[in-house]
Protein backbone atom coordinates (compact mmCIF):
# COMPACT_ATOMS: atom_id res chain seq x y z
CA UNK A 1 5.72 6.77 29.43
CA UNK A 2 8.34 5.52 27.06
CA UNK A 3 7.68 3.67 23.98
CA UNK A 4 9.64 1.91 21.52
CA UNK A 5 8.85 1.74 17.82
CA UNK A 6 10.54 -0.34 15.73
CA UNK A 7 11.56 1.24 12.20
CA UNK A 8 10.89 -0.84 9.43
CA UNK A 9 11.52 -0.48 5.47
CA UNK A 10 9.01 -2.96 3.85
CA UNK A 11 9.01 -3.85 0.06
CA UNK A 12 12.15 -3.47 -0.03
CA UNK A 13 14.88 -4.62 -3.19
CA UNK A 14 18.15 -6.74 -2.12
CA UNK A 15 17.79 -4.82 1.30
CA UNK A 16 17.83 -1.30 -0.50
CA UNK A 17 14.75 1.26 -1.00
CA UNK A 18 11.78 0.48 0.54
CA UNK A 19 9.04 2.43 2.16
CA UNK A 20 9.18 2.89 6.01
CA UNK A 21 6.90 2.19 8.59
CA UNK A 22 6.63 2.26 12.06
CA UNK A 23 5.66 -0.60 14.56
CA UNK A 24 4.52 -0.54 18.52
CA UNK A 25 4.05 -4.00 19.62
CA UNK A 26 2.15 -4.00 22.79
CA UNK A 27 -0.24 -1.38 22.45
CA UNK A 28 -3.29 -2.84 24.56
CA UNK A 29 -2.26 0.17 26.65
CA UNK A 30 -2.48 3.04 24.41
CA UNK A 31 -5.50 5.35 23.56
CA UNK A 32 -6.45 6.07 20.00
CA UNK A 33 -4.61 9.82 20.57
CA UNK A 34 -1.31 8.20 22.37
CA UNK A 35 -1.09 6.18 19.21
CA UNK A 36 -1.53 9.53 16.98
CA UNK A 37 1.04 11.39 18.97
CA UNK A 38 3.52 8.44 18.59
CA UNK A 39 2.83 8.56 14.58
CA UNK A 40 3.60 12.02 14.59
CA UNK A 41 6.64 11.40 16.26
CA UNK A 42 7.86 8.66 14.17
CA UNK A 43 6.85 11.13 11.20
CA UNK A 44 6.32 8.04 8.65
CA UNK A 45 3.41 7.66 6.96
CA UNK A 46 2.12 5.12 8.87
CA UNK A 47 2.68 3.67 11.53
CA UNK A 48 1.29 0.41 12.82
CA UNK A 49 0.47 -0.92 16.64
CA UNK A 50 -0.35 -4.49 17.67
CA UNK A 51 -2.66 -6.01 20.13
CA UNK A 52 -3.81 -8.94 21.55
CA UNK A 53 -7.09 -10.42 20.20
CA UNK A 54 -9.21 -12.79 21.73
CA UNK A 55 -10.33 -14.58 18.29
CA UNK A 56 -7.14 -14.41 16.07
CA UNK A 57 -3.76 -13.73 16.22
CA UNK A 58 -3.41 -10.09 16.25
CA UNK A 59 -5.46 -6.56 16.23
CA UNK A 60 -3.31 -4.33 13.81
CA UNK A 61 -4.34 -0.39 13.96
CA UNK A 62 -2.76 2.33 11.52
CA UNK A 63 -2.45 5.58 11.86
CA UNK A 64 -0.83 8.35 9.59
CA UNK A 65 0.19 11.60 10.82
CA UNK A 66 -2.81 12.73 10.80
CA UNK A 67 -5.42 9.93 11.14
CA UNK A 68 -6.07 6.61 11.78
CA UNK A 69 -6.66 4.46 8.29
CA UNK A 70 -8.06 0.92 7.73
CA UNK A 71 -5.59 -0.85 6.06
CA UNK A 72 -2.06 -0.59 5.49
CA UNK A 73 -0.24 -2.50 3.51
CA UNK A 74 3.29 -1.80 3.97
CA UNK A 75 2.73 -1.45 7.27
CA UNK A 76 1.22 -4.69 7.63
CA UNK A 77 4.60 -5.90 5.97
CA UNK A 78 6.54 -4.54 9.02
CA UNK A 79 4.61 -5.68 11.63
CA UNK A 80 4.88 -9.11 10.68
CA UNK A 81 8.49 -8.88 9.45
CA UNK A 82 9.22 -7.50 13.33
CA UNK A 83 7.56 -10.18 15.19
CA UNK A 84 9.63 -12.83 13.05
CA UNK A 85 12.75 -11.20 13.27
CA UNK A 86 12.19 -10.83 17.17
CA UNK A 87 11.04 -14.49 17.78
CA UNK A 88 7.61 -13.64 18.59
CA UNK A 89 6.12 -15.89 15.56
CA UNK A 90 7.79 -18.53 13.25
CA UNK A 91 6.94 -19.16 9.89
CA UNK A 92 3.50 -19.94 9.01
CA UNK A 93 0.29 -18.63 8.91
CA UNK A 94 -1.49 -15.83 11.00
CA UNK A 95 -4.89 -14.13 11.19
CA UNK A 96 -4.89 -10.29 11.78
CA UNK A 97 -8.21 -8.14 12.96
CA UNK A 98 -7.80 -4.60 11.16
CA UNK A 99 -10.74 -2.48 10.27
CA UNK A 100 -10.60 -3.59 7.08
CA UNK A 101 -11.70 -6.90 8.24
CA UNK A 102 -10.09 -10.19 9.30
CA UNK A 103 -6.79 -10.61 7.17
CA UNK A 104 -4.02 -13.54 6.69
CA UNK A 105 -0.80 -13.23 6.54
CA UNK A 106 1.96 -15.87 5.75
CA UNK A 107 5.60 -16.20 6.65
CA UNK A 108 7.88 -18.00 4.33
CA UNK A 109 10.95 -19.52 5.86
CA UNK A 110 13.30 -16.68 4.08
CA UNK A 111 11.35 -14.05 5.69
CA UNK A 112 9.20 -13.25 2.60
CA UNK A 113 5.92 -12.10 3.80
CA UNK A 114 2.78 -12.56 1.52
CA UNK A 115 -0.49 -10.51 3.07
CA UNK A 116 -4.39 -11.45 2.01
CA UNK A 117 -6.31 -8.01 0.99
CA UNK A 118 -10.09 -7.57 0.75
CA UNK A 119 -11.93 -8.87 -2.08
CA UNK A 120 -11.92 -5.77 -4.82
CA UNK A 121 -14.46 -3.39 -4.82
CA UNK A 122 -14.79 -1.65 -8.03
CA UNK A 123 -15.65 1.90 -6.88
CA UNK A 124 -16.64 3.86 -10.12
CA UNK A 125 -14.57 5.73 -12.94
CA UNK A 126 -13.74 9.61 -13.90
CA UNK A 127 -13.41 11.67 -16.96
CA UNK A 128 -9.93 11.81 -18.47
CA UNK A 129 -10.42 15.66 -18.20
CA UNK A 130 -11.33 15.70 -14.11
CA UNK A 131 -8.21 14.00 -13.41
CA UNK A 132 -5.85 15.62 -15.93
CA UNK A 133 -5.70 18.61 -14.14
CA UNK A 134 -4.34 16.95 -10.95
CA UNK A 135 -1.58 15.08 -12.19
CA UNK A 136 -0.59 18.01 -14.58
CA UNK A 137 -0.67 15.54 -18.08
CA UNK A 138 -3.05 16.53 -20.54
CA UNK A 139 -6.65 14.38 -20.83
CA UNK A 140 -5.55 12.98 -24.60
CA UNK A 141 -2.29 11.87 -23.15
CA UNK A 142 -3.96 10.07 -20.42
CA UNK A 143 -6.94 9.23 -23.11
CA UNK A 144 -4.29 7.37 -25.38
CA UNK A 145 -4.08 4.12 -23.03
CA UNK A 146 -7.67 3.39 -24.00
CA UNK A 147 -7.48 2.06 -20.15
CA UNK A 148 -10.05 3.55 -17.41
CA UNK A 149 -9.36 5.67 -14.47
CA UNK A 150 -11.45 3.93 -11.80
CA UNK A 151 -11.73 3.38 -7.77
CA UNK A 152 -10.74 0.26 -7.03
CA UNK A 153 -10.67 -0.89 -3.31
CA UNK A 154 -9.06 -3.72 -1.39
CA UNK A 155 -8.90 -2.07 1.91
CA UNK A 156 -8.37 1.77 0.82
CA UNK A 157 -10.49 3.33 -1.66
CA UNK A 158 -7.45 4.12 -4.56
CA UNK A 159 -8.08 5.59 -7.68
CA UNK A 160 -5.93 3.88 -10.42
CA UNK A 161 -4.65 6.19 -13.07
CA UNK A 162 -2.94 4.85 -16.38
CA UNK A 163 -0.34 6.74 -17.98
CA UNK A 164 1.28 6.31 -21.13
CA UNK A 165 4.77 4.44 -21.17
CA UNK A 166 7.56 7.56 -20.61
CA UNK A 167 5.00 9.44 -18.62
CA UNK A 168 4.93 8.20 -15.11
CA UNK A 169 8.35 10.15 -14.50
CA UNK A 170 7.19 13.64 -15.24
CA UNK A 171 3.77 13.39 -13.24
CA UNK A 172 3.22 17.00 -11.27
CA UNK A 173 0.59 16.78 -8.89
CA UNK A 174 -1.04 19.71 -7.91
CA UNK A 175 -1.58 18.67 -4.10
CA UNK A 176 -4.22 21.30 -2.97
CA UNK A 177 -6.85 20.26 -5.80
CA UNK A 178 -5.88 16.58 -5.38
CA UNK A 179 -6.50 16.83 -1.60
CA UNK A 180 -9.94 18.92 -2.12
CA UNK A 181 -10.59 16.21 -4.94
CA UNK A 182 -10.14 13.32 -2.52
CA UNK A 183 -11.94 14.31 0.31
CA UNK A 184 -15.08 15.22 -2.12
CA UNK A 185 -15.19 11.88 -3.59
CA UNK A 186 -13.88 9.91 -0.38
CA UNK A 187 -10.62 8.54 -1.99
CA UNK A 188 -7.65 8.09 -0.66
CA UNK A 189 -5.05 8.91 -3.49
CA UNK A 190 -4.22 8.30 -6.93
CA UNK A 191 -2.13 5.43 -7.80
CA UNK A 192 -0.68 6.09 -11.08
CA UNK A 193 1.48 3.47 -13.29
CA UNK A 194 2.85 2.89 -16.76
CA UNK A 195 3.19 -1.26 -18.26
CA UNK A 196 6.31 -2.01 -18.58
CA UNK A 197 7.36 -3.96 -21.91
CA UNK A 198 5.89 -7.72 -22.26
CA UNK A 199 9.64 -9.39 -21.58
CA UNK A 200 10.18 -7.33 -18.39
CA UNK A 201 10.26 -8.79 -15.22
CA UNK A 202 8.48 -5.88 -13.99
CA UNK A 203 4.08 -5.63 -14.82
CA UNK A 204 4.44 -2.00 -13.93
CA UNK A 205 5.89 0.77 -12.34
CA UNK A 206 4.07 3.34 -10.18
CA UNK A 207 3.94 5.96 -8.03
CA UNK A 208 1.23 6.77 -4.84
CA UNK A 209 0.09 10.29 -4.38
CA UNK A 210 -2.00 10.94 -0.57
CA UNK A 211 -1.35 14.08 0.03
CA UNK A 212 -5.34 14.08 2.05
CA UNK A 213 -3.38 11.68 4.95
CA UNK A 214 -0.16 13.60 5.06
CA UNK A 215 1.58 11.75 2.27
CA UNK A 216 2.67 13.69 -0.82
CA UNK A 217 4.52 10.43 -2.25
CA UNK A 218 4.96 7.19 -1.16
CA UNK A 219 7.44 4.57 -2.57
CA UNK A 220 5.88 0.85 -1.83
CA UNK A 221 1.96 1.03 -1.45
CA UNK A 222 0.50 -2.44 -0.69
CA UNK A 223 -2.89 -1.60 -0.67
CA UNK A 224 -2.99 0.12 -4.17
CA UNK A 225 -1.00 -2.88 -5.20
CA UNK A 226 -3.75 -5.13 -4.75
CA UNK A 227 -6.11 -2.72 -6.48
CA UNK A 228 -4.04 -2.62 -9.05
CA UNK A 229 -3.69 -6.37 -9.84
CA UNK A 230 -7.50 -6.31 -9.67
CA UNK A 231 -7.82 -3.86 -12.04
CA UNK A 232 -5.33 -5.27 -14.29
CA UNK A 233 -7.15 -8.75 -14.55
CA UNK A 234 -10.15 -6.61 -14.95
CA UNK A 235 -9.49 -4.66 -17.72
CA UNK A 236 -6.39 -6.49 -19.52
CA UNK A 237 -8.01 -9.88 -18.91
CA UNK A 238 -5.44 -12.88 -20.40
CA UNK A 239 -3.09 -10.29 -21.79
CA UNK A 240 -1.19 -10.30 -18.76
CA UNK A 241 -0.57 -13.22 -16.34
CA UNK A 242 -2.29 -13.13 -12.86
CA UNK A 243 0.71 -12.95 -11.04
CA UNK A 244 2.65 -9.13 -10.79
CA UNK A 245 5.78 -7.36 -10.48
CA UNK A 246 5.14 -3.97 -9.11
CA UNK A 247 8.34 -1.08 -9.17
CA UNK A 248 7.41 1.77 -6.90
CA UNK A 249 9.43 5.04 -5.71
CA UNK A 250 11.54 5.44 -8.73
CA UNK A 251 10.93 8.63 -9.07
CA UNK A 252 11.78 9.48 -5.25
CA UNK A 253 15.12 7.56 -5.69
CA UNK A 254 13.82 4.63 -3.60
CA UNK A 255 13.22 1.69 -5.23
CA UNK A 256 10.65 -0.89 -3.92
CA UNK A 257 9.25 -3.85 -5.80
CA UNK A 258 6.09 -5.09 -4.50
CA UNK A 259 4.22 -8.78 -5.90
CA UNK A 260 0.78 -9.39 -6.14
CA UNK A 261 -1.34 -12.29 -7.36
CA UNK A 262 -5.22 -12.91 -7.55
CA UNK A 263 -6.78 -16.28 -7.62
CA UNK A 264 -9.82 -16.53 -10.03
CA UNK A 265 -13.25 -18.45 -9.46
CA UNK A 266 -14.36 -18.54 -12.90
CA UNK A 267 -13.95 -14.73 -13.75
CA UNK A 268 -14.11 -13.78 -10.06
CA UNK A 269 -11.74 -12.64 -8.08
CA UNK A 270 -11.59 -15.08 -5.42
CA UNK A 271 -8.13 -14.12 -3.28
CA UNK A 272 -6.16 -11.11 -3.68
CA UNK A 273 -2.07 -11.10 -1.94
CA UNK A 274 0.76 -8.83 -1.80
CA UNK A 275 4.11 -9.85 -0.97
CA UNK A 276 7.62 -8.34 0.33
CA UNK A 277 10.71 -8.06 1.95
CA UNK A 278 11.15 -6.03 5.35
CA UNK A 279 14.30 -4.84 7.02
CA UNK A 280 14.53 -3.26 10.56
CA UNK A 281 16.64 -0.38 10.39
CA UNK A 282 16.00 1.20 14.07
CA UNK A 283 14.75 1.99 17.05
CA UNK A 284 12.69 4.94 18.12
CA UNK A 285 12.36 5.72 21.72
CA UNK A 286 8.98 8.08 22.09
CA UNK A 287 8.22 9.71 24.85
CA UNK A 288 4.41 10.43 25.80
């Protein structure tokens, strides 16, 4: 059986950078270890197949190289860039059925895709000192931005991990304890990021460490960027606007830049969205 995945860079800046992800449209067909082998093949970190659904739109399924995830944010991106940019859907507004629950996503007329996440869930914080040791920067370093490191979830369980200003850059993470770490405390990755001065255009730059799912760096994480405008409102309340700029993959030489907003009820959290641009840049022909 041949299969075609489309290759897609999603978050992308002026059509440069990005993080890719691959798409199988069509996949009522495939089993749950088809769908693995394909990821494999592709070798992304995820890679994204789309179904029919008898109640919305579209049933969107993830899988890594090694596993099947909930949620997948850039991936999401790429799925709906490739059904615009194939004709398949116009602009508008579309329901998709992931195991992270029922999720909308919206098409603008430029191709700008905005994505609905999960409501946060706020998951629990750790020592300065636990962490430390997996990111290789001392506990008073990381101690100094009198900001917690907690789990915050809005489809993937991400720990968020402040670092001072001139830090984010020289991050070493030592990938076997982060791994054993992760799969201890059922967490995905870390999601690490630095503010970026008040008259930037940029909230923050980050980087996304998963090495437990096959994915030692990552440069555009959508999920985590949702967390992270959570936890931002959170825990910097009206110091910072509700809308972000998010610069991802720096470090990797890949720049991605990555909006988010949350709508407040009060001092709920009411709506969470990420936003991006997508580029195809292939085909890949698999063969099961």
């Amino acid at each position: 059986m041949k299969i075609d995945a489309y290759l897609v860079n999603s978050f992308t800046k002026n059509g440069t950078g990005g993080n890719p992800a691959g798409v199988v449209l069509d996949a009522e067909k495939l089993s749950n270890q088809e769908k693995l082998a394909i990821a494999k093949a592709v070798g992304y970190s995820e890679t994204a197949f789309v179904c029919c659904d008898d109640e919305v739109d579209f049933n969107v399924s993830f899988f890594t190289v090694t596993e099947e995830v909930d949620f997948c944010g850039h991936a999401t991106l790429a799925v709906f860039s490739t059904l615009f940019q194939q004709g398949i859907i116009a602009q508008g507004e579309y329901v998709q059925r992931t195991k992270a629950g029922l999720l909308t996503v919206a098409i603008e007329p430029n191709g700008h895709i905005v994505m609905e996440q999960k409501l946060p869930e706020y998951l629990g914080s750790y020592e300065y000192e636990k962490i430390a040791e997996l990111i290789g920067i001392n506990a008073a370093t990381l101690e100094s931005t009198q900001l917690p490191i907690e789990v915050v979830s809005t489809g993937l369980h991400d720990m968020i991990v402040p670092v001072p200003r001139g830090y984010l850059d020289q991050l070493q993470v030592n990938e076997p304890l982060l791994t054993e770490f992760c799969k201890r405390h059922g967490i995905i990755g870390i999601h690490a990021f630095e503010l970026c001065e008040k008259d930037s255009e940029l909230t923050a730059s980050c980087r996304n460490f998963a090495p437990l799912v096959g994915i030692p760096e990552e440069s555009a994480t959508g999920s985590a960027s949702g967390a992270l405008a959570c936890y931002l409102t959170k825990h910097l309340g009206d110091k910072r606007p509700k809308s972000f700029v998010f610069e991802q993959g720096r470090a990797m030489d890949c720049v991605s830049i990555i909006t988010a907003s949350v709508e407040l009820n009060g001092k709920d959290i009411c709506q969470v969205k990420v936003g991006g641009f997508a580029h195809e840049i292939g085909v890949q022909e698999v063969i099961l």
